[in-house]
N, C-alpha and C. Protein backbone atom coordinates (compact mmCIF):
# COMPACT_ATOMS: atom_id res chain seq x y z
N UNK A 1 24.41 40.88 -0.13
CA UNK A 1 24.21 39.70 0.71
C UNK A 1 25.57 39.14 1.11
N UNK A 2 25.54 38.88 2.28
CA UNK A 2 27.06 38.83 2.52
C UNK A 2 27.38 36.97 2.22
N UNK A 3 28.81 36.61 1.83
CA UNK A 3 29.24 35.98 1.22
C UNK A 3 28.65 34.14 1.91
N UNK A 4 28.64 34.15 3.00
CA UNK A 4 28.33 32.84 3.55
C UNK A 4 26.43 32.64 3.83
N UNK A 5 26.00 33.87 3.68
CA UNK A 5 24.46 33.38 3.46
C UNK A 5 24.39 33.34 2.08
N UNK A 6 24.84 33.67 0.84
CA UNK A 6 24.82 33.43 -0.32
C UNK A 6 25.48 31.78 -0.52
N UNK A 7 26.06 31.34 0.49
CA UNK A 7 26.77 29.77 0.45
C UNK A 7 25.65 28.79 1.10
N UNK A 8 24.76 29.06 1.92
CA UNK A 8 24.10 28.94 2.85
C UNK A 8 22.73 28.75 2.02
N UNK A 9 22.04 29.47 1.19
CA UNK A 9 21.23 29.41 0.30
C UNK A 9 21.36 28.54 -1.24
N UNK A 10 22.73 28.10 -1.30
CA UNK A 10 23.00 27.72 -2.57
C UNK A 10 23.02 25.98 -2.07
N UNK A 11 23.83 26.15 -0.46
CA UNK A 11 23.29 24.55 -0.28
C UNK A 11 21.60 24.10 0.20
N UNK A 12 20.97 24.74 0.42
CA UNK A 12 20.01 24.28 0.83
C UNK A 12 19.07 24.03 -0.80
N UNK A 13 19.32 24.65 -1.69
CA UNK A 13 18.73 24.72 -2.97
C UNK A 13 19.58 23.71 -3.34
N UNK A 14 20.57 22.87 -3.08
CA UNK A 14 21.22 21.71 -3.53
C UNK A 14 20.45 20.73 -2.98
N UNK A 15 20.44 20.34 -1.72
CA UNK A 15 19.95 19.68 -0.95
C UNK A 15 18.54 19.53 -1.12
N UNK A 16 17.66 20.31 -1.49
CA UNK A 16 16.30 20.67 -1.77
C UNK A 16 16.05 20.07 -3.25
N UNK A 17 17.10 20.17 -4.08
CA UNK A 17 16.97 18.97 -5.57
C UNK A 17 17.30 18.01 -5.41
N UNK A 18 18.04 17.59 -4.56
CA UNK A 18 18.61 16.30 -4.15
C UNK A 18 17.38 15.65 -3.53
N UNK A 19 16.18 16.10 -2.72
CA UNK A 19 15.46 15.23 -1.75
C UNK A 19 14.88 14.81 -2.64
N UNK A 20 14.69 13.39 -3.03
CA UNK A 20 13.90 12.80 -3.96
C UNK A 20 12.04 12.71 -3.58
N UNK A 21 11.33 12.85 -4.37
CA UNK A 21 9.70 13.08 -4.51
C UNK A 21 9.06 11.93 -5.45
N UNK A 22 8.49 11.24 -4.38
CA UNK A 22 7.43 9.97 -5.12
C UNK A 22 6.20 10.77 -5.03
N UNK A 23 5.62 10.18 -6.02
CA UNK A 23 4.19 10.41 -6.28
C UNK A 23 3.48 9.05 -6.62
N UNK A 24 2.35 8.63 -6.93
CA UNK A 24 1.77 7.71 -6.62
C UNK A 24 0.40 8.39 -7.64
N UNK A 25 0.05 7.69 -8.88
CA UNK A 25 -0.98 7.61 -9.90
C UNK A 25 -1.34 5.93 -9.96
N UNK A 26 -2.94 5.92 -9.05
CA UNK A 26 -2.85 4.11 -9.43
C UNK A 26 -1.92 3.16 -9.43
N UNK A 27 -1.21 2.41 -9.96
CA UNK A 27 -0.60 1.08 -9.39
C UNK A 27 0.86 1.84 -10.51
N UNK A 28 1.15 2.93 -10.39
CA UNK A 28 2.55 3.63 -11.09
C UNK A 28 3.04 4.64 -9.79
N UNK A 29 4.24 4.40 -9.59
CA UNK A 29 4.71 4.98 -8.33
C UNK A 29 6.13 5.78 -9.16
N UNK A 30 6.07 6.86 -9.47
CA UNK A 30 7.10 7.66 -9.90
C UNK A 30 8.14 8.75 -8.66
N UNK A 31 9.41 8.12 -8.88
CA UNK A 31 10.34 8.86 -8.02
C UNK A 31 11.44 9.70 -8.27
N UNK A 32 11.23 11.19 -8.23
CA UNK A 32 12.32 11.66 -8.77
C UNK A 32 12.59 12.75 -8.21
N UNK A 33 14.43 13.10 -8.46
CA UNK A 33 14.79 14.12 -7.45
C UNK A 33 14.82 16.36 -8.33
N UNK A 34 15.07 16.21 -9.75
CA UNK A 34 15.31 17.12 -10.13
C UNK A 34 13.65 18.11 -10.36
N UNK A 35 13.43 18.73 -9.64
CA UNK A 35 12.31 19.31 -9.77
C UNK A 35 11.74 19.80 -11.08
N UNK A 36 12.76 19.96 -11.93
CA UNK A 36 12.03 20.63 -13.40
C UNK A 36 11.69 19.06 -14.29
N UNK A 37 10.98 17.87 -13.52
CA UNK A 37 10.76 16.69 -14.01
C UNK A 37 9.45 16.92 -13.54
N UNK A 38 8.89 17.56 -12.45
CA UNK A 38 7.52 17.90 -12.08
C UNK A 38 6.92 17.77 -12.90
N UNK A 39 7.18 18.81 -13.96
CA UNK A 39 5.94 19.36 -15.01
C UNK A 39 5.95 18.18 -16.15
N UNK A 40 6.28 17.14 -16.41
CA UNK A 40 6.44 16.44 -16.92
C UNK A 40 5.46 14.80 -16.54
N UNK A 41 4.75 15.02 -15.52
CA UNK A 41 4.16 14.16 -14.65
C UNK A 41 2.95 13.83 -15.20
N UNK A 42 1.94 15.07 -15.57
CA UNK A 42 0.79 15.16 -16.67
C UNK A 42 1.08 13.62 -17.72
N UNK A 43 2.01 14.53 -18.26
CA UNK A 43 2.08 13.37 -19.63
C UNK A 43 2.07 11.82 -19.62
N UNK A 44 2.91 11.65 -18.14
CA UNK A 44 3.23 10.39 -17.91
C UNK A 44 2.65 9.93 -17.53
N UNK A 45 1.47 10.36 -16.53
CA UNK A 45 0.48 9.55 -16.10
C UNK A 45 -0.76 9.05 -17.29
N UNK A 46 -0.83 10.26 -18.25
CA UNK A 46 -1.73 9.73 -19.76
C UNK A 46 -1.32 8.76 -20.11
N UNK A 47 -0.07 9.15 -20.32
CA UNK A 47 0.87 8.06 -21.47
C UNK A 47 0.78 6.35 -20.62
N UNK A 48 0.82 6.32 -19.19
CA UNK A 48 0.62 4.99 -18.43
C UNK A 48 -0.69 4.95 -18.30
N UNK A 49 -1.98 5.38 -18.31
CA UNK A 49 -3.01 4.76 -18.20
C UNK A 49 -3.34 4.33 -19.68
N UNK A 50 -2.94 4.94 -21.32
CA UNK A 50 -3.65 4.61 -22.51
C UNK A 50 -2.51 3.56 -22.18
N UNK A 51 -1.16 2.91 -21.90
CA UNK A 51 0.04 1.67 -21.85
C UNK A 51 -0.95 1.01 -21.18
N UNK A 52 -1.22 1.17 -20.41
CA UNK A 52 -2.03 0.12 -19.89
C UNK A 52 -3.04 -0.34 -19.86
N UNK A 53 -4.28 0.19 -20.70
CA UNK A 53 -5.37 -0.09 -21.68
C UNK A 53 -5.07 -1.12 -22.64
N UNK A 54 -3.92 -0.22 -23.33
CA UNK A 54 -3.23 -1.37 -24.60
C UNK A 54 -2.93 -2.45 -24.48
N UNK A 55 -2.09 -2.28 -23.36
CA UNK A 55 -1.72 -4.03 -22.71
C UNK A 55 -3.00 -4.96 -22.07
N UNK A 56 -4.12 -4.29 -21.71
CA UNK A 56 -4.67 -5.12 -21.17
C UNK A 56 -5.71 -5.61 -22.46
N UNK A 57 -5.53 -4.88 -23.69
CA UNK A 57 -6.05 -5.56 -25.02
C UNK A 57 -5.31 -6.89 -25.07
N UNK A 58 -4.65 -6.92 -24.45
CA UNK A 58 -3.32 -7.76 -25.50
C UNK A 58 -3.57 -8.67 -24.58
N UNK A 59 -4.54 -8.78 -23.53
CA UNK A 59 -4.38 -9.51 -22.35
C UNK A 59 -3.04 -9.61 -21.48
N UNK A 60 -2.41 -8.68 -21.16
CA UNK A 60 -1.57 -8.33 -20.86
C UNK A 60 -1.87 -7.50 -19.38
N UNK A 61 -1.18 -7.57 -18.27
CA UNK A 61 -1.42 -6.86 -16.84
C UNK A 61 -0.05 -5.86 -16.70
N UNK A 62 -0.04 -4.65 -16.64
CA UNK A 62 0.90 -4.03 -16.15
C UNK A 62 1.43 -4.06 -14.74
N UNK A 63 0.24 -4.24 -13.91
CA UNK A 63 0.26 -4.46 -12.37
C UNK A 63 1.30 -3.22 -11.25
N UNK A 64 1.88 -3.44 -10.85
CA UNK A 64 1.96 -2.13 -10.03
C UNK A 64 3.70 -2.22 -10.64
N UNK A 65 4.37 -1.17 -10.73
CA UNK A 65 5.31 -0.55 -11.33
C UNK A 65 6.08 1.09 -11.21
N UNK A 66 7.09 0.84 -10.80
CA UNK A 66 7.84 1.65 -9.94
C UNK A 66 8.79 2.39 -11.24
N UNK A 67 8.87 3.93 -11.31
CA UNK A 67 9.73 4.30 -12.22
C UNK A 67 10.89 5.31 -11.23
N UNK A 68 11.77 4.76 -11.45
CA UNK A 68 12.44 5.57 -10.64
C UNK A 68 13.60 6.60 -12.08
N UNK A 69 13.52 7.87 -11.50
CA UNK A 69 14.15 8.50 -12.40
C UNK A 69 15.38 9.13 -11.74
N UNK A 70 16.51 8.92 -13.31
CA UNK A 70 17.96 9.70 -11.97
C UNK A 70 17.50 10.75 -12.78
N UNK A 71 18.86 11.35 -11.71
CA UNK A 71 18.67 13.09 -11.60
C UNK A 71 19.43 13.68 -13.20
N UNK A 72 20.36 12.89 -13.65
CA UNK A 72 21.03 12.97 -14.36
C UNK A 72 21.86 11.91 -14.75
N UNK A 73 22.30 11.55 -16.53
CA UNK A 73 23.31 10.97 -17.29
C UNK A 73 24.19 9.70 -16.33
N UNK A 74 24.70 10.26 -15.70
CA UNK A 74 26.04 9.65 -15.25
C UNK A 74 25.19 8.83 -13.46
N UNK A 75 24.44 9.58 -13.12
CA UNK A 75 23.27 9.13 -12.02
C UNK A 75 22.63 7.92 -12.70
N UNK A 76 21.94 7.90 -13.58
CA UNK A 76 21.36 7.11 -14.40
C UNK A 76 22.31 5.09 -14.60
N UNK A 77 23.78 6.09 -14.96
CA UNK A 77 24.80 5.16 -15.64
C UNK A 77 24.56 3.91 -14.13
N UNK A 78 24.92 5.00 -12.99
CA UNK A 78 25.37 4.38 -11.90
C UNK A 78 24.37 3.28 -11.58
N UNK A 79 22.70 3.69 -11.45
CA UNK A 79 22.10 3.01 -10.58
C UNK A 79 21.55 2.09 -11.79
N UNK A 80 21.95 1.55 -13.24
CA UNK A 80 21.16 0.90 -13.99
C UNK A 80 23.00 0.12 -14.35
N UNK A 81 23.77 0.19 -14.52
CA UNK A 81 24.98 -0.28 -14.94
C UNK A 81 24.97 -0.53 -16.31
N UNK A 82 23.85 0.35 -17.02
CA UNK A 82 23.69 0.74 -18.65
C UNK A 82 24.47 1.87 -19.54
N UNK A 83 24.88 2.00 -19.85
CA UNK A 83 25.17 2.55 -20.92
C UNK A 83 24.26 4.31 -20.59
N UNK A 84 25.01 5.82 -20.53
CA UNK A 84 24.36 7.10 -20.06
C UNK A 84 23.81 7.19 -21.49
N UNK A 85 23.78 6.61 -22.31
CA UNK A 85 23.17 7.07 -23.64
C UNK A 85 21.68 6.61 -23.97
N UNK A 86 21.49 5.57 -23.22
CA UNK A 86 20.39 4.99 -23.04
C UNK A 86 19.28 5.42 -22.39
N UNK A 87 17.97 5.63 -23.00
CA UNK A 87 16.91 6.27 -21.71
C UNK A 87 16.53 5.29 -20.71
N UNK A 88 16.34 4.19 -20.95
CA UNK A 88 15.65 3.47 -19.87
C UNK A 88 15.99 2.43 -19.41
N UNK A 89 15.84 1.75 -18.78
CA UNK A 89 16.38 0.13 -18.17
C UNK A 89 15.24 -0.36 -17.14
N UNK A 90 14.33 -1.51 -17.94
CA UNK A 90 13.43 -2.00 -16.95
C UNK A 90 14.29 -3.49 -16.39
N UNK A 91 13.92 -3.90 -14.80
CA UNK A 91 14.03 -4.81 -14.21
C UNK A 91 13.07 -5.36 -13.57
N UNK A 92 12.50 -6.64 -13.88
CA UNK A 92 10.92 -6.72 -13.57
C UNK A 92 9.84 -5.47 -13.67
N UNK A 93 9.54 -5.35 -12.27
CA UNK A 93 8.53 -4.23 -12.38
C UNK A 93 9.00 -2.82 -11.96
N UNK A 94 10.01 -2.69 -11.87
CA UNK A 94 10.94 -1.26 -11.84
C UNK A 94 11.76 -0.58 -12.86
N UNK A 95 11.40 0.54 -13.47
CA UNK A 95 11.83 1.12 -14.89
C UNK A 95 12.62 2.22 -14.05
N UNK A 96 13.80 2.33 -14.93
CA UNK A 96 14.96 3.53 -14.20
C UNK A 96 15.05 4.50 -15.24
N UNK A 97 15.22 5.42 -15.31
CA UNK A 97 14.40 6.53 -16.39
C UNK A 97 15.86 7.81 -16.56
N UNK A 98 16.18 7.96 -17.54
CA UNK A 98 16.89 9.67 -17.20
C UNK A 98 15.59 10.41 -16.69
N UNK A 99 16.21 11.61 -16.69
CA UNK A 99 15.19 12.58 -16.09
C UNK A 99 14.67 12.70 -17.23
N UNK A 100 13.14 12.85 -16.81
CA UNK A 100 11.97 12.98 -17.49
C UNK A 100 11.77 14.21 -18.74
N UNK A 101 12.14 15.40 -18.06
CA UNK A 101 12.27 16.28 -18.60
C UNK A 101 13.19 16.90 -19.94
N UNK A 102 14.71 15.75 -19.97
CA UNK A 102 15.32 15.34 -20.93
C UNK A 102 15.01 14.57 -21.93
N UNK A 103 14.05 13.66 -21.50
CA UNK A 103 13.52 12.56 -22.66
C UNK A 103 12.17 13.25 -23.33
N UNK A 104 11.85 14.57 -22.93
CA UNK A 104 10.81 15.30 -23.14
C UNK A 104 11.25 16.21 -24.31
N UNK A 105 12.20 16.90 -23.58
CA UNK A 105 13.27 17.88 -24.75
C UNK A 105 13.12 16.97 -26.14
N UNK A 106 13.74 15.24 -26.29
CA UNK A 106 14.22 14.76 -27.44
C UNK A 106 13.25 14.40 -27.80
N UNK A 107 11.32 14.51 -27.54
CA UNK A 107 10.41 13.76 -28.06
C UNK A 107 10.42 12.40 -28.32
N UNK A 108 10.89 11.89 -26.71
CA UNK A 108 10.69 10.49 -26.43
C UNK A 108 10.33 10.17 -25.10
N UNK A 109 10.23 11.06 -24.66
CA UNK A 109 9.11 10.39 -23.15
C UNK A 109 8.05 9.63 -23.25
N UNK A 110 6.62 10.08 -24.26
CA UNK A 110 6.13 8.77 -24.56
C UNK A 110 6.37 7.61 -24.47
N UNK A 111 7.32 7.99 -26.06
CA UNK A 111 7.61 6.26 -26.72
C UNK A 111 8.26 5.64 -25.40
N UNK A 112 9.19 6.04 -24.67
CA UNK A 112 9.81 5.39 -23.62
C UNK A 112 8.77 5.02 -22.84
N UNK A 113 7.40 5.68 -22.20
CA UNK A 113 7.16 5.39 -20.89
C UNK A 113 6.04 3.86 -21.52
N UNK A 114 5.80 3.72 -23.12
CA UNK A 114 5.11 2.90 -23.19
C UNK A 114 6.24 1.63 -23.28
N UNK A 115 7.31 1.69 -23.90
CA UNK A 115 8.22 0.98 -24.29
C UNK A 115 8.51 0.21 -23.08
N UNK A 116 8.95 0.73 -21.85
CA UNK A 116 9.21 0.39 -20.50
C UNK A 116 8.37 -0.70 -20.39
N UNK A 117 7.31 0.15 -20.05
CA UNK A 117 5.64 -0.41 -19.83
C UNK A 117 5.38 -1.78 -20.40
N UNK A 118 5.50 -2.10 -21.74
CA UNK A 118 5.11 -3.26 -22.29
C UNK A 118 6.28 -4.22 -21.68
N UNK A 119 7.71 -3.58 -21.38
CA UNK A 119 8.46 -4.97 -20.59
C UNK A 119 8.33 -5.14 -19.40
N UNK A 120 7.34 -4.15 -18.94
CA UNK A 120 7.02 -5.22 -17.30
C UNK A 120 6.15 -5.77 -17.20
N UNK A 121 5.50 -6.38 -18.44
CA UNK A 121 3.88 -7.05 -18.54
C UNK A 121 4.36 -7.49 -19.28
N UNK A 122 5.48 -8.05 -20.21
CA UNK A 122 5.60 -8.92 -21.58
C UNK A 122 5.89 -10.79 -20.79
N UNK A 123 5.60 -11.44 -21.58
CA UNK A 123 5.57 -13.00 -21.11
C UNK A 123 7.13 -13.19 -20.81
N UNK A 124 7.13 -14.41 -19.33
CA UNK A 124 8.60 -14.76 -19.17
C UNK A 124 8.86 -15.19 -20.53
N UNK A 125 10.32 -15.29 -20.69
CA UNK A 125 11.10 -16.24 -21.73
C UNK A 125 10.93 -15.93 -23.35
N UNK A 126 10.17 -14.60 -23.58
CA UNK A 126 10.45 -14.23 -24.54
C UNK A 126 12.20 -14.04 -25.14
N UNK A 127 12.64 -14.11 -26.21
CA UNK A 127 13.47 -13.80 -26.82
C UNK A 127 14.24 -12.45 -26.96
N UNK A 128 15.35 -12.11 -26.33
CA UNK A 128 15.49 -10.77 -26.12
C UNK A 128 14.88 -10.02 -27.51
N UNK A 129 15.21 -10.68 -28.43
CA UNK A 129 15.21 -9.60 -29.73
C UNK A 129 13.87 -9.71 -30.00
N UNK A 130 12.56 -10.55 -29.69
CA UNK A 130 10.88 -10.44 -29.81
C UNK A 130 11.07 -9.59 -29.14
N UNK A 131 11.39 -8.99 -27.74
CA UNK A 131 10.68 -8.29 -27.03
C UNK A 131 11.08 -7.12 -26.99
N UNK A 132 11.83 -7.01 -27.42
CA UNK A 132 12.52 -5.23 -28.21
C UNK A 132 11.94 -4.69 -29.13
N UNK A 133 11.67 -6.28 -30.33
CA UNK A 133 11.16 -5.72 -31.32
C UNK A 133 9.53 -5.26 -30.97
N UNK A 134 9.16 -6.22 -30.14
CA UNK A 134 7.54 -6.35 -29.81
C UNK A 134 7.42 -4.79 -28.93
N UNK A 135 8.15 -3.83 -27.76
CA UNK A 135 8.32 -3.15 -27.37
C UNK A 135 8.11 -2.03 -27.99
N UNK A 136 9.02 -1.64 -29.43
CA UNK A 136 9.32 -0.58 -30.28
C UNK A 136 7.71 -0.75 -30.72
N UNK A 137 7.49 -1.85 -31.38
CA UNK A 137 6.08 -1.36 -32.12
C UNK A 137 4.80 -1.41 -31.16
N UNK A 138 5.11 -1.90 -30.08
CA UNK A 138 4.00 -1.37 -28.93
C UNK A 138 3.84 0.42 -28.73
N UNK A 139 5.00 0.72 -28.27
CA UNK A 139 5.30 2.14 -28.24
C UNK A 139 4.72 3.27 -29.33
N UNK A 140 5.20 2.74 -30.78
CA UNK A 140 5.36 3.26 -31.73
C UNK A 140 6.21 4.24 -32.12
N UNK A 141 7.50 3.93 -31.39
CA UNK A 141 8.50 4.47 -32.21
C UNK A 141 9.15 3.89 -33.52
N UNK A 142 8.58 2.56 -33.31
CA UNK A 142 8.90 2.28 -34.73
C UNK A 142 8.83 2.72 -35.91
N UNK A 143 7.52 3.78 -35.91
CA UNK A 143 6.72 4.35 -37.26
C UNK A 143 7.77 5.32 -37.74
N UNK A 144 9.13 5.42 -36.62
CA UNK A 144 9.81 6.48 -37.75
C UNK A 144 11.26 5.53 -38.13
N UNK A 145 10.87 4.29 -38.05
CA UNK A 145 12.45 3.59 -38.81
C UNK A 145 12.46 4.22 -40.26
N UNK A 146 13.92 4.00 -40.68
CA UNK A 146 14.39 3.88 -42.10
C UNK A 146 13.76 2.93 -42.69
N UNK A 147 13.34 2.74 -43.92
CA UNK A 147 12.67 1.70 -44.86
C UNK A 147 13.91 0.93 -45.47
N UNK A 148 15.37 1.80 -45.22
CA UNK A 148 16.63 1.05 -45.89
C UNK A 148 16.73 -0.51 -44.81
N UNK A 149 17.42 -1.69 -45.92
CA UNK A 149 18.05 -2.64 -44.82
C UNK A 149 18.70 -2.31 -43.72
N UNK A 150 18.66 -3.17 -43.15
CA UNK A 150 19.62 -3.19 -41.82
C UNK A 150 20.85 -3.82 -42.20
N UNK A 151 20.96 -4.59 -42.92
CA UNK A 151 22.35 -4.98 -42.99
C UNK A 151 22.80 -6.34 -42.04
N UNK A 152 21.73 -6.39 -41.33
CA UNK A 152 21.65 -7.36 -40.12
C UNK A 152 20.78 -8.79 -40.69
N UNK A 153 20.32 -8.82 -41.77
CA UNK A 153 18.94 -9.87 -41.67
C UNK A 153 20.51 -11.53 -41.79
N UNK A 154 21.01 -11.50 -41.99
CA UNK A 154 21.53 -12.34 -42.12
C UNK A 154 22.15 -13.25 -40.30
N UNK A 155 21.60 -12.45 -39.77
CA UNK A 155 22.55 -13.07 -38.18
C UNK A 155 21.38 -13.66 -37.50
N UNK A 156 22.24 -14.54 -37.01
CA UNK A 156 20.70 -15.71 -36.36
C UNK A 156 20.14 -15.22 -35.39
N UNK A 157 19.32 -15.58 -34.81
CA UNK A 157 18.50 -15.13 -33.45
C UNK A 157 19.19 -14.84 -32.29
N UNK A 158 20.42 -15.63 -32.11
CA UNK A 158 21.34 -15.78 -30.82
C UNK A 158 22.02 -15.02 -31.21
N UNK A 159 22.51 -14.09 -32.58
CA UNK A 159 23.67 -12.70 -32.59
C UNK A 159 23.14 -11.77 -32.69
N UNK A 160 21.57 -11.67 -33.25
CA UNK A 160 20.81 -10.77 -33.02
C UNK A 160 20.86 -10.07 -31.39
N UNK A 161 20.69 -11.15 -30.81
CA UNK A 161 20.37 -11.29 -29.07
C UNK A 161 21.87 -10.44 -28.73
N UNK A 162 22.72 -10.61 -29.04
CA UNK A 162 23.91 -10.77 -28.70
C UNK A 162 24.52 -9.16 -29.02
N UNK A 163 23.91 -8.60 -30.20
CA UNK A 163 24.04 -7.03 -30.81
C UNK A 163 23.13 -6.53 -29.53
N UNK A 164 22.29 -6.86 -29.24
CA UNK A 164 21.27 -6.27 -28.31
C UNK A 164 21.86 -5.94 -26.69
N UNK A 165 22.08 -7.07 -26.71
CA UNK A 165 22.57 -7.31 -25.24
C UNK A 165 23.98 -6.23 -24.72
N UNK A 166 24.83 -6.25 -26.08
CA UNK A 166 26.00 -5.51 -25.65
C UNK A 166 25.93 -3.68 -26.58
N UNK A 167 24.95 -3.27 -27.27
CA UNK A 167 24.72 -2.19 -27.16
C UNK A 167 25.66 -1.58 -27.77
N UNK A 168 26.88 -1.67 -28.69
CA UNK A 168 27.58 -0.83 -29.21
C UNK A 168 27.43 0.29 -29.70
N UNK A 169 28.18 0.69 -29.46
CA UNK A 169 28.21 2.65 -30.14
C UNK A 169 27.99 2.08 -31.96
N UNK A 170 26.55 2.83 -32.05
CA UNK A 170 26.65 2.62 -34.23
C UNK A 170 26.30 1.80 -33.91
N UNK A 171 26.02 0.34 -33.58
CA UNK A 171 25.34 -0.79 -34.31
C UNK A 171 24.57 -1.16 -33.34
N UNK A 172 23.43 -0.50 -31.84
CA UNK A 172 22.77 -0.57 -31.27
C UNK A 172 21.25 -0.26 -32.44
N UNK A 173 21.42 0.57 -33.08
CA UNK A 173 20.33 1.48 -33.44
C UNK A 173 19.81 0.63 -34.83
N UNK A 174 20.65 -0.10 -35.22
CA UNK A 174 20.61 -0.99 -36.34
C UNK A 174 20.03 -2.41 -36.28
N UNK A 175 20.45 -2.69 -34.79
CA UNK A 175 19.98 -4.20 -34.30
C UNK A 175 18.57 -3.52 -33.40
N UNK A 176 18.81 -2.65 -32.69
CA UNK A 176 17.21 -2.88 -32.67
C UNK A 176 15.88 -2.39 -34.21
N UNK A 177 16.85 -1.71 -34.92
CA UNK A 177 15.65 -2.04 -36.11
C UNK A 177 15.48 -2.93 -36.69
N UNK A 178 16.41 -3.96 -36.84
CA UNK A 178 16.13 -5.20 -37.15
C UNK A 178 15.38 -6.10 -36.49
N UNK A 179 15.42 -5.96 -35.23
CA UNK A 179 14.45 -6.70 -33.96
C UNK A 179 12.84 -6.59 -34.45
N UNK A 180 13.06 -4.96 -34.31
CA UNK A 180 11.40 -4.82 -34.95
C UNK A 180 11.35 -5.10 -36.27
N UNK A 181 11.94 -5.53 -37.44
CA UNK A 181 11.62 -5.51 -38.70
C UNK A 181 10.82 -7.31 -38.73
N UNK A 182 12.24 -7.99 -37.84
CA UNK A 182 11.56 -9.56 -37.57
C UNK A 182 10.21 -9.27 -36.82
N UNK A 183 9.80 -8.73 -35.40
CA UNK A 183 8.87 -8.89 -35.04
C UNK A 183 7.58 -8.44 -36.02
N UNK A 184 7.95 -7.25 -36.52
CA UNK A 184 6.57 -6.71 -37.14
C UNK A 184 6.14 -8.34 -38.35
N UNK A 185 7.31 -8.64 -38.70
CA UNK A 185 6.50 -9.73 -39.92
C UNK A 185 6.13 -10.90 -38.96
N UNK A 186 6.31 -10.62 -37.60
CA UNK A 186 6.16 -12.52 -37.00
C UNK A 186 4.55 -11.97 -36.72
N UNK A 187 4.29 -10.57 -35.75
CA UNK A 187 2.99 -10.34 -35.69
C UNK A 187 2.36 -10.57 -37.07
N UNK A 188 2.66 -9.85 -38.18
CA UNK A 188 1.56 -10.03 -39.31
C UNK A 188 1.15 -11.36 -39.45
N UNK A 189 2.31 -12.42 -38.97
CA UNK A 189 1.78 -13.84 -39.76
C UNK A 189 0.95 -14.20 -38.30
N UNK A 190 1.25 -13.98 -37.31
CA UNK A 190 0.79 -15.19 -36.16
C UNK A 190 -0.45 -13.98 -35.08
N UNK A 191 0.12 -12.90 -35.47
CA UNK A 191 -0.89 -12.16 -34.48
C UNK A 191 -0.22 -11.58 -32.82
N UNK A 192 -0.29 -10.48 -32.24
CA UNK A 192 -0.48 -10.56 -31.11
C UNK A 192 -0.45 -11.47 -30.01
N UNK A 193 -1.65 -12.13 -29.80
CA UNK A 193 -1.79 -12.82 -28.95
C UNK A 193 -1.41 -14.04 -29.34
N UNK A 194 -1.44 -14.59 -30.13
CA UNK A 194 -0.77 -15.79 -30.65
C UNK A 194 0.68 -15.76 -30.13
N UNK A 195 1.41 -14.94 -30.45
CA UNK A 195 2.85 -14.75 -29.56
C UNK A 195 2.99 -14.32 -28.80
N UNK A 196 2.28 -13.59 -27.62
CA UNK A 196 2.40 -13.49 -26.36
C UNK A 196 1.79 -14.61 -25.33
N UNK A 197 0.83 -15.35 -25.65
CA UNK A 197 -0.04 -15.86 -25.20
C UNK A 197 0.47 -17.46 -25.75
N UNK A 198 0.68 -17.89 -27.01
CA UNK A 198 0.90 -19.71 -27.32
C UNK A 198 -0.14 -19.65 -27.80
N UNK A 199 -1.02 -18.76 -28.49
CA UNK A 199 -2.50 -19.50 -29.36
C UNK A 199 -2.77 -18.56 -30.10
């Protein structure tokens, strides 16, 4: 094959991963450009209709919700101004996703697509660190924390917030288990709906 239709074929197969593909499942509008995220679509649409069953136990509305997925790491970094280590970043009702197919590899596409999910239906003015913690055990990735301390119970609500917010390398993974360790005991005492709801 001579050398410039072999150049000729390699951009159009660039260009052809690059054209980004929405799809549309009920009031979840998924957009993404790397095609080997296709096969990954199944799951996500399960995984958002049982998220949104759950939430609507909780009296909770998911309502219509946009996931947009980058193509890759450093794609991701750009259009969320998060941290490439991070899978997800919701903003209101728009969740920004690595590619699907990566969070699939690490056996966390689930937990993520419910995790997302519960923060675009969680009450204004929650507490960053309730709604992380409330998030993780919505999801249920919580069920695989360490049973060791965190090391954290001692920092008030506002440094809790504050570990959260800025995400450090090593002590991200620690403050959000502490998030959920407070939330899981605030649900046991007050309930669900009692803290999402005021009753």
């Amino acid at each position: 094959m001579p050398r410039w239709i072999a150049a000729l074929a390699l951009a159009a197969s660039v260009i052809a991963q690059a054209a980004p593909v929405t799809v549309t499942h009920g009031t979840l509008t998924v957009t993404y450009a790397d095609g080997r995220d296709r096969a990954q679509l199944p799951l996500v649409f399960r995984t958002w209709d049982r998220a949104a069953a759950d939430l609507n136990a909780l009296g909770l509305t998911a309502g219509a919700v946009k996931i947009n997925v980058a193509s890759n790491a450093a794609d991701f970094a750009r259009m969320t101004g998060e941290p490439a280590s991070i899978a997800a970043s919701t903003r209101g009702q728009t969740i920004t996703m690595q590619r699907l197919s990566a969070l699939a590899a690490r056996g966390i596409l689930a937990f993520t697509i419910r995790h997302e999910g519960f923060h675009t239906a969680q009450p204004h003015g929650l507490p960053r660190w309730l709604a992380e913690g409330l998030a993780r055990l919505f999801s249920g990735e919580a069920a695989g924390d360490s049973a060791e301390p965190t090391g954290l119970s001692g920092l008030s609500e506002a440094q809790l917030d504050a570990r959260l917010l800025g995400r450090a390398p090593g002590e991200a993974g620690e403050a959000y288990r502490e998030a959920t360790r407070r939330a899981r005991t605030r649900v046991r005492t007050l309930g669900w709906r009692a803290i999402l709801h005021g009753r």
